[in-house]
N, C-alpha and C. Protein backbone atom coordinates (compact mmCIF):
# COMPACT_ATOMS: atom_id res chain seq x y z
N UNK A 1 -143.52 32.36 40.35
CA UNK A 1 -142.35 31.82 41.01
C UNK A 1 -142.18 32.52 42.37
N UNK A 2 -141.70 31.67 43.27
CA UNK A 2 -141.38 32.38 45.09
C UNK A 2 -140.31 32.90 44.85
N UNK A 3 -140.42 33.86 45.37
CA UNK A 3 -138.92 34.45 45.88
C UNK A 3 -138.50 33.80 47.37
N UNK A 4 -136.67 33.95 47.40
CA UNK A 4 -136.53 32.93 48.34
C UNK A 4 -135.81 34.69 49.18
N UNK A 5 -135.89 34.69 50.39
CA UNK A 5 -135.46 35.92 50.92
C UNK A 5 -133.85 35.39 51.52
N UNK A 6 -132.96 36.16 51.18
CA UNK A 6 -131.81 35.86 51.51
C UNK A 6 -131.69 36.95 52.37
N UNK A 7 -130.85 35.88 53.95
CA UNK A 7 -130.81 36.89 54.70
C UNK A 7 -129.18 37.40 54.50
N UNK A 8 -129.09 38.44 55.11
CA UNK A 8 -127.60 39.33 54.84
C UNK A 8 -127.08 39.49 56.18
N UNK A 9 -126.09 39.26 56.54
CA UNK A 9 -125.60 39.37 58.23
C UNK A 9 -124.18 39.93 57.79
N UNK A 10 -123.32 40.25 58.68
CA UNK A 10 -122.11 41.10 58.51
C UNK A 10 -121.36 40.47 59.13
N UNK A 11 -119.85 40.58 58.94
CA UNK A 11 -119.10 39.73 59.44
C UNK A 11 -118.91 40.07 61.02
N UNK A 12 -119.46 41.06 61.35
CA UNK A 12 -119.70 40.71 63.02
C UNK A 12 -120.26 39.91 63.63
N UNK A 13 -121.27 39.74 63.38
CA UNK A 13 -122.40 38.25 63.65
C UNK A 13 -121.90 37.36 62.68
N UNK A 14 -120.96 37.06 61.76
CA UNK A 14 -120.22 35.82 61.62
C UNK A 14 -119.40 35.59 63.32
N UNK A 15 -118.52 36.68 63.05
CA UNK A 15 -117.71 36.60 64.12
C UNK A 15 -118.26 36.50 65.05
N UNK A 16 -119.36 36.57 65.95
CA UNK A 16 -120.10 36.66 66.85
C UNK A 16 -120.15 35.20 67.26
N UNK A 17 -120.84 34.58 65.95
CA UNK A 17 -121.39 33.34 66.25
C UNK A 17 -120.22 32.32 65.92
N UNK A 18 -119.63 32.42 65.95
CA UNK A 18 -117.89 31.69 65.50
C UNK A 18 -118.03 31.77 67.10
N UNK A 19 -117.59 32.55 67.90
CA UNK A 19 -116.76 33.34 69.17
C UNK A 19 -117.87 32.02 70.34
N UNK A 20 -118.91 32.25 69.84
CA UNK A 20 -120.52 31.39 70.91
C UNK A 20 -119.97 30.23 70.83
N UNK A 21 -119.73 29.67 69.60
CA UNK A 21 -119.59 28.36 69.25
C UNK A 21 -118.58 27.61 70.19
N UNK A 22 -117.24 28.44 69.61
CA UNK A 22 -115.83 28.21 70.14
C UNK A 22 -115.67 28.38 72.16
N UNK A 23 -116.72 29.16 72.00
CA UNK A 23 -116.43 29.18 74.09
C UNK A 23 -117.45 27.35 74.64
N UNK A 24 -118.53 27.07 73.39
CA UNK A 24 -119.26 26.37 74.16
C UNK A 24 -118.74 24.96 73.89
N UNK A 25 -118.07 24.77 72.84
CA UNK A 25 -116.84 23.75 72.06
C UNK A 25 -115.72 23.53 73.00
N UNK A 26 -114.94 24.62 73.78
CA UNK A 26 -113.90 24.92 74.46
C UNK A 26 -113.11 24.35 73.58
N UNK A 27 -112.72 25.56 72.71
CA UNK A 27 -111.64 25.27 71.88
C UNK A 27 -110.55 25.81 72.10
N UNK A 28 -109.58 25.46 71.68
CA UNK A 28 -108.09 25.75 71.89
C UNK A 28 -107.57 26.57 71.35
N UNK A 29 -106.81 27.53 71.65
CA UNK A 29 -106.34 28.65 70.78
C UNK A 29 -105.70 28.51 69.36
N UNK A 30 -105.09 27.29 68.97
CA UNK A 30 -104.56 26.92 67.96
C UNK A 30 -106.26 26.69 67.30
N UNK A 31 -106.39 26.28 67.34
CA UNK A 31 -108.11 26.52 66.77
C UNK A 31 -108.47 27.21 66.20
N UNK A 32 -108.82 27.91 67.20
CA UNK A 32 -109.05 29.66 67.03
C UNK A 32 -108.69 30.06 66.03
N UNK A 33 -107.21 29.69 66.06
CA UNK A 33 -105.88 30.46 65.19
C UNK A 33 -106.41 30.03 64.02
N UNK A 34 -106.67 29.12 63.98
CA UNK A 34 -107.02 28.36 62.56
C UNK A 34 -107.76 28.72 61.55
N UNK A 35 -108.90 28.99 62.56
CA UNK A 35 -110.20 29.15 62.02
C UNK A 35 -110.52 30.86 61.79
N UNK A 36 -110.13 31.78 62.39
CA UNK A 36 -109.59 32.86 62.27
C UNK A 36 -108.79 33.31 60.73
N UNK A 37 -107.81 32.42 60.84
CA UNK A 37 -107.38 32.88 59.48
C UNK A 37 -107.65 32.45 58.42
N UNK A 38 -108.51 31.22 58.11
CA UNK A 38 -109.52 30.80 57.20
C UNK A 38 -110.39 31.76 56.95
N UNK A 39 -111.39 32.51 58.38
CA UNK A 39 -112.19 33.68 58.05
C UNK A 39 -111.40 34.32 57.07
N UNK A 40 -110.48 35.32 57.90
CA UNK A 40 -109.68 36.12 57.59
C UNK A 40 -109.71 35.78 55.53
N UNK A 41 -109.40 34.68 55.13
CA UNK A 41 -108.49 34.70 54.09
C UNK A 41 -110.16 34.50 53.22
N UNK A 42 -110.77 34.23 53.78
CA UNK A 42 -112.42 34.24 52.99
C UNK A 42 -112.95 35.61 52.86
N UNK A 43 -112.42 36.48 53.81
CA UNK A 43 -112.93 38.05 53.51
C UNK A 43 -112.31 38.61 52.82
N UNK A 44 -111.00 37.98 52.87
CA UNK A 44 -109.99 38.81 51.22
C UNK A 44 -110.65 38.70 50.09
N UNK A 45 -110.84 37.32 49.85
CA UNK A 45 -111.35 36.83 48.57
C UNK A 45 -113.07 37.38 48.46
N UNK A 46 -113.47 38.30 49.34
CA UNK A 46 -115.06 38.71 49.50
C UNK A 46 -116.12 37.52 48.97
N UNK A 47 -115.50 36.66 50.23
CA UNK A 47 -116.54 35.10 50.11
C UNK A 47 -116.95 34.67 49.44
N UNK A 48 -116.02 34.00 48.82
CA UNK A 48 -116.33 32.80 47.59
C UNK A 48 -117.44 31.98 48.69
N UNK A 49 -117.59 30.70 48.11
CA UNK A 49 -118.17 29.24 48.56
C UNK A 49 -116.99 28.49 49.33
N UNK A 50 -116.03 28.05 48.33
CA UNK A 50 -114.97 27.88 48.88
C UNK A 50 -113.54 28.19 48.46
N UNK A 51 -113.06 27.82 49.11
CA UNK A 51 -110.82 28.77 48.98
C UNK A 51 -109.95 27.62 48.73
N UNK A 52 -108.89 27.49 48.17
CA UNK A 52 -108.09 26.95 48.08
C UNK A 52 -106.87 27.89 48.71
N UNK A 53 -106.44 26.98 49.68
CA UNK A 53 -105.18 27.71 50.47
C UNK A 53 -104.43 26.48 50.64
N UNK A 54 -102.83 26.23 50.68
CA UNK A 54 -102.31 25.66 50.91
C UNK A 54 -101.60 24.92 52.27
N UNK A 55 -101.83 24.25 52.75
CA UNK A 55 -100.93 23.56 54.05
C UNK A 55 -99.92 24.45 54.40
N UNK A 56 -98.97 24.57 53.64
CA UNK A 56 -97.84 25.35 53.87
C UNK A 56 -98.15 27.11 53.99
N UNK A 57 -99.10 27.66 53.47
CA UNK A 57 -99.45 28.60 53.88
C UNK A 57 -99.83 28.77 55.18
N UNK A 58 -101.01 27.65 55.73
CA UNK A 58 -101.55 28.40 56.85
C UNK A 58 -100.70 28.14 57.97
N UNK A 59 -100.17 26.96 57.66
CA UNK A 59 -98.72 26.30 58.59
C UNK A 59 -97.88 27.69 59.44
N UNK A 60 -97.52 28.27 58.00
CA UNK A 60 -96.62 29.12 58.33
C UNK A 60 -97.33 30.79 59.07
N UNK A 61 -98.42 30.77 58.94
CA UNK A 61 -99.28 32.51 59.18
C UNK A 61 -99.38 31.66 60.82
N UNK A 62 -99.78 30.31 61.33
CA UNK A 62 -99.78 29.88 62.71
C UNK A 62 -98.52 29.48 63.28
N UNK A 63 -97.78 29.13 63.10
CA UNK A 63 -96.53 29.06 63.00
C UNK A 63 -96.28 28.09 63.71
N UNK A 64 -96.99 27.02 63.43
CA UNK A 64 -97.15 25.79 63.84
C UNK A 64 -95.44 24.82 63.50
N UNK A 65 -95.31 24.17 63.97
CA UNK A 65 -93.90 24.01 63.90
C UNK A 65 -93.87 22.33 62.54
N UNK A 66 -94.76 20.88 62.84
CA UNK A 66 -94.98 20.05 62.50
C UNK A 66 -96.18 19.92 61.70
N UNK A 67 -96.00 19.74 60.55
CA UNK A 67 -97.56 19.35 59.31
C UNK A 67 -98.74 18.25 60.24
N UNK A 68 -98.11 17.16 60.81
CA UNK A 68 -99.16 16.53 61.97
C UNK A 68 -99.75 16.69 63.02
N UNK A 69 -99.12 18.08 63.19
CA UNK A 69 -100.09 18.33 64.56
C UNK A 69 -101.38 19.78 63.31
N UNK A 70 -100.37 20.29 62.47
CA UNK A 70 -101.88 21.19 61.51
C UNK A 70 -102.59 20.44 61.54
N UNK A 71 -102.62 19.41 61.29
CA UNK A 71 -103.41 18.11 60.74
C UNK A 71 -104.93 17.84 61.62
N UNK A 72 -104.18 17.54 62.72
CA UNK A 72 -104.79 17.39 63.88
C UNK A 72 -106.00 18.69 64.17
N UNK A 73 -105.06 19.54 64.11
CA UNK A 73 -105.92 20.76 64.09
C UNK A 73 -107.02 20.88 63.17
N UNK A 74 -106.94 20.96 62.27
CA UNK A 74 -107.92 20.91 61.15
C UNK A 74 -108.83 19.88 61.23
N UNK A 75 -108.41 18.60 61.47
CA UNK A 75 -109.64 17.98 61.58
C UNK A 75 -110.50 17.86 62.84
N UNK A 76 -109.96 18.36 64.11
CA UNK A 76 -110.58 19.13 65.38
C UNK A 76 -111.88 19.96 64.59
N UNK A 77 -111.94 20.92 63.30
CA UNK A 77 -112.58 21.94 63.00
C UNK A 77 -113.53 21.29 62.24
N UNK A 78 -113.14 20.02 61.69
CA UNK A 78 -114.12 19.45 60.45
C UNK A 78 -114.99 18.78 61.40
N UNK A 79 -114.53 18.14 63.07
CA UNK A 79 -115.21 17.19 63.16
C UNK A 79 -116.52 17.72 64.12
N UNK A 80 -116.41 19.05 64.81
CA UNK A 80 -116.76 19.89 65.41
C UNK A 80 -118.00 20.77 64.77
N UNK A 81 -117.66 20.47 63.56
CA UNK A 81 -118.67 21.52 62.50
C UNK A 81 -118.30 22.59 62.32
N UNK A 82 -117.17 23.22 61.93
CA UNK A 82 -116.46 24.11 61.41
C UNK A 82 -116.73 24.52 60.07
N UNK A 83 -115.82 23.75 59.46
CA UNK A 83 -115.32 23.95 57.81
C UNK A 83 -115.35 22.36 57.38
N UNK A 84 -115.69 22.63 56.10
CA UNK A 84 -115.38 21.13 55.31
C UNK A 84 -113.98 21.60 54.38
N UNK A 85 -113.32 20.44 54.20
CA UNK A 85 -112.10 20.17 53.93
C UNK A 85 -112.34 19.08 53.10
N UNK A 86 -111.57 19.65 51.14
CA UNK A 86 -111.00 18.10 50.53
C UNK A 86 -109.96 18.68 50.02
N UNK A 87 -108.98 17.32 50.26
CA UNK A 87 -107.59 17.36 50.45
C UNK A 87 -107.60 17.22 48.41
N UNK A 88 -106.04 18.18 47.97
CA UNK A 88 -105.91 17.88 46.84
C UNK A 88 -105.42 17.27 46.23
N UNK A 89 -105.24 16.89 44.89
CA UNK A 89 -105.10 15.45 44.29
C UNK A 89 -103.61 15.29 44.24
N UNK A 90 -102.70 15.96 44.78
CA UNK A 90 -102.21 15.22 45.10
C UNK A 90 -100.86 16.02 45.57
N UNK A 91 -100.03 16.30 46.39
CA UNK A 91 -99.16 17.31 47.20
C UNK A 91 -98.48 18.74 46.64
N UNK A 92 -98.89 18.98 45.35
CA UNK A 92 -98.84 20.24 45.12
C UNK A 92 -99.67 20.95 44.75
N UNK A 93 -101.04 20.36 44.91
CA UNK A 93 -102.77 20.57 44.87
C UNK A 93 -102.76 21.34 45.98
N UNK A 94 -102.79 22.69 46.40
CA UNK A 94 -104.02 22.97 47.25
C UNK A 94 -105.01 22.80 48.21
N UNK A 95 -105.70 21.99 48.95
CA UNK A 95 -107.01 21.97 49.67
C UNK A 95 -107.83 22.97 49.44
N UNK A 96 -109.01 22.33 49.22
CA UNK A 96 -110.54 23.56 48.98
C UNK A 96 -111.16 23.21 50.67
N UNK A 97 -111.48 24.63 51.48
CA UNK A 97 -111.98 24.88 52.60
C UNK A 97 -113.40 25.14 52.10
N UNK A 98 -114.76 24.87 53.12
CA UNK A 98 -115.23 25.82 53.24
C UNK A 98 -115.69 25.96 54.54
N UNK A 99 -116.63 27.18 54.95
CA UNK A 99 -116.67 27.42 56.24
C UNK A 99 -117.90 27.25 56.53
N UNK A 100 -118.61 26.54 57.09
CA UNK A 100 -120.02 26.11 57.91
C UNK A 100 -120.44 27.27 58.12
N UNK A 101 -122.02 27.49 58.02
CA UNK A 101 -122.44 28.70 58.69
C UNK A 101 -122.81 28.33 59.91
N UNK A 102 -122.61 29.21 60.78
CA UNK A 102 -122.71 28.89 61.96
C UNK A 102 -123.56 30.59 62.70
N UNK A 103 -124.25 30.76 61.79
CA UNK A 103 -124.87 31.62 62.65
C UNK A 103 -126.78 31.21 62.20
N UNK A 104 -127.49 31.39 62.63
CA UNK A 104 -129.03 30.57 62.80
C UNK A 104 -129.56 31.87 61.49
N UNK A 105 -130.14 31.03 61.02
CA UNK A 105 -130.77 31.66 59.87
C UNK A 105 -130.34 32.09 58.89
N UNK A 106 -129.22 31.37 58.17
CA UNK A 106 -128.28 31.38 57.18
C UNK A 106 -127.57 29.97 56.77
N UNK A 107 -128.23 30.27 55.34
CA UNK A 107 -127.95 28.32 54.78
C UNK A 107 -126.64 28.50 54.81
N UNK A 108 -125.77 29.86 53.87
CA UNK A 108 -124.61 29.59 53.37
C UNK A 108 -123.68 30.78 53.74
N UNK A 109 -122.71 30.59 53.82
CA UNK A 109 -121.95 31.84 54.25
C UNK A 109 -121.89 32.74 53.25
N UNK A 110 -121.46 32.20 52.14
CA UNK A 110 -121.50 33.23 50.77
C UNK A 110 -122.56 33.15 50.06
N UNK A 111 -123.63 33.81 49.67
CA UNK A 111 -124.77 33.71 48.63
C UNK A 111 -124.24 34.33 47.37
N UNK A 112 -122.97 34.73 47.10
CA UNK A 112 -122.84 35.16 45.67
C UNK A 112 -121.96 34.42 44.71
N UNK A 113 -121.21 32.94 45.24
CA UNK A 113 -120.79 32.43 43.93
C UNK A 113 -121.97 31.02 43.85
N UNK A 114 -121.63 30.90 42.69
CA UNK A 114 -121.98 29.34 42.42
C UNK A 114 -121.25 27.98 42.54
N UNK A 115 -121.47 26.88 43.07
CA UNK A 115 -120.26 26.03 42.58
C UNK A 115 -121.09 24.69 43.11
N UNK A 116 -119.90 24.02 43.35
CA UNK A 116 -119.88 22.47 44.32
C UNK A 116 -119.73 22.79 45.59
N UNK A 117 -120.65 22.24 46.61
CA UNK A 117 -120.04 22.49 47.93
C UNK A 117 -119.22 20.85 48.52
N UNK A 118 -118.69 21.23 49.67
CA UNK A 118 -117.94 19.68 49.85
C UNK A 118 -118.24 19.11 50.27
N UNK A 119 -119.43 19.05 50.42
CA UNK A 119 -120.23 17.81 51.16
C UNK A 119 -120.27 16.92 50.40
């Protein structure tokens, strides 16, 4: 059997290649904000696959004033190649994130859980 070599990068060169992306994207600071604390809340959890965080959570850590303009925001990130996003079943569900790798030579951001991804 092959062994498959998994590469290991640190969340600096996450952050690194987030930072490349976002200057060559010209993204908006609410963006940023966004996507920032998605990292952020993926390094708590020491990188699942994917998170369940709520609307009203991240609403409130950006302090975004209207649920339609988050909205907006978020799908700025899905459509860009960010994070994949499915919405939950039904308004006191959650959303499952996950975060695109975005640095070259790395399938997945997390190599240590198992699951469904949202594609």
């Amino acid at each position: 059997m092959e062994k498959t070599e998994v590469k290991t990068i640190s969340y600096i060169e996450l952050n690194e290649a987030f930072k490349k992306k976002a200057k060559k994207d010209k993204l908006k600071d609410i963006h940023i904000n966004l996507y920032n604390e998605l990292f952020s809340a993926f390094n708590r959890q020491f990188w699942p696959k994917c998170l369940k965080i709520s609307n009203n959570e991240l609403i409130e850590s950006l302090n975004i004033k209207h649920e339609k303009q988050f909205r907006r925001v978020r799908e700025t990130l899905i459509n860009k190649g960010y994070i994949f996003y499915n919405s939950g079943t039904n308004k006191r569900d959650a959303g499952v994130y996950e975060l695109i790798p975005l640095h070259k030579g790395i399938e997945k951001v997390s190599e240590k859980l198992n699951g469904e991804t949202l594609r």
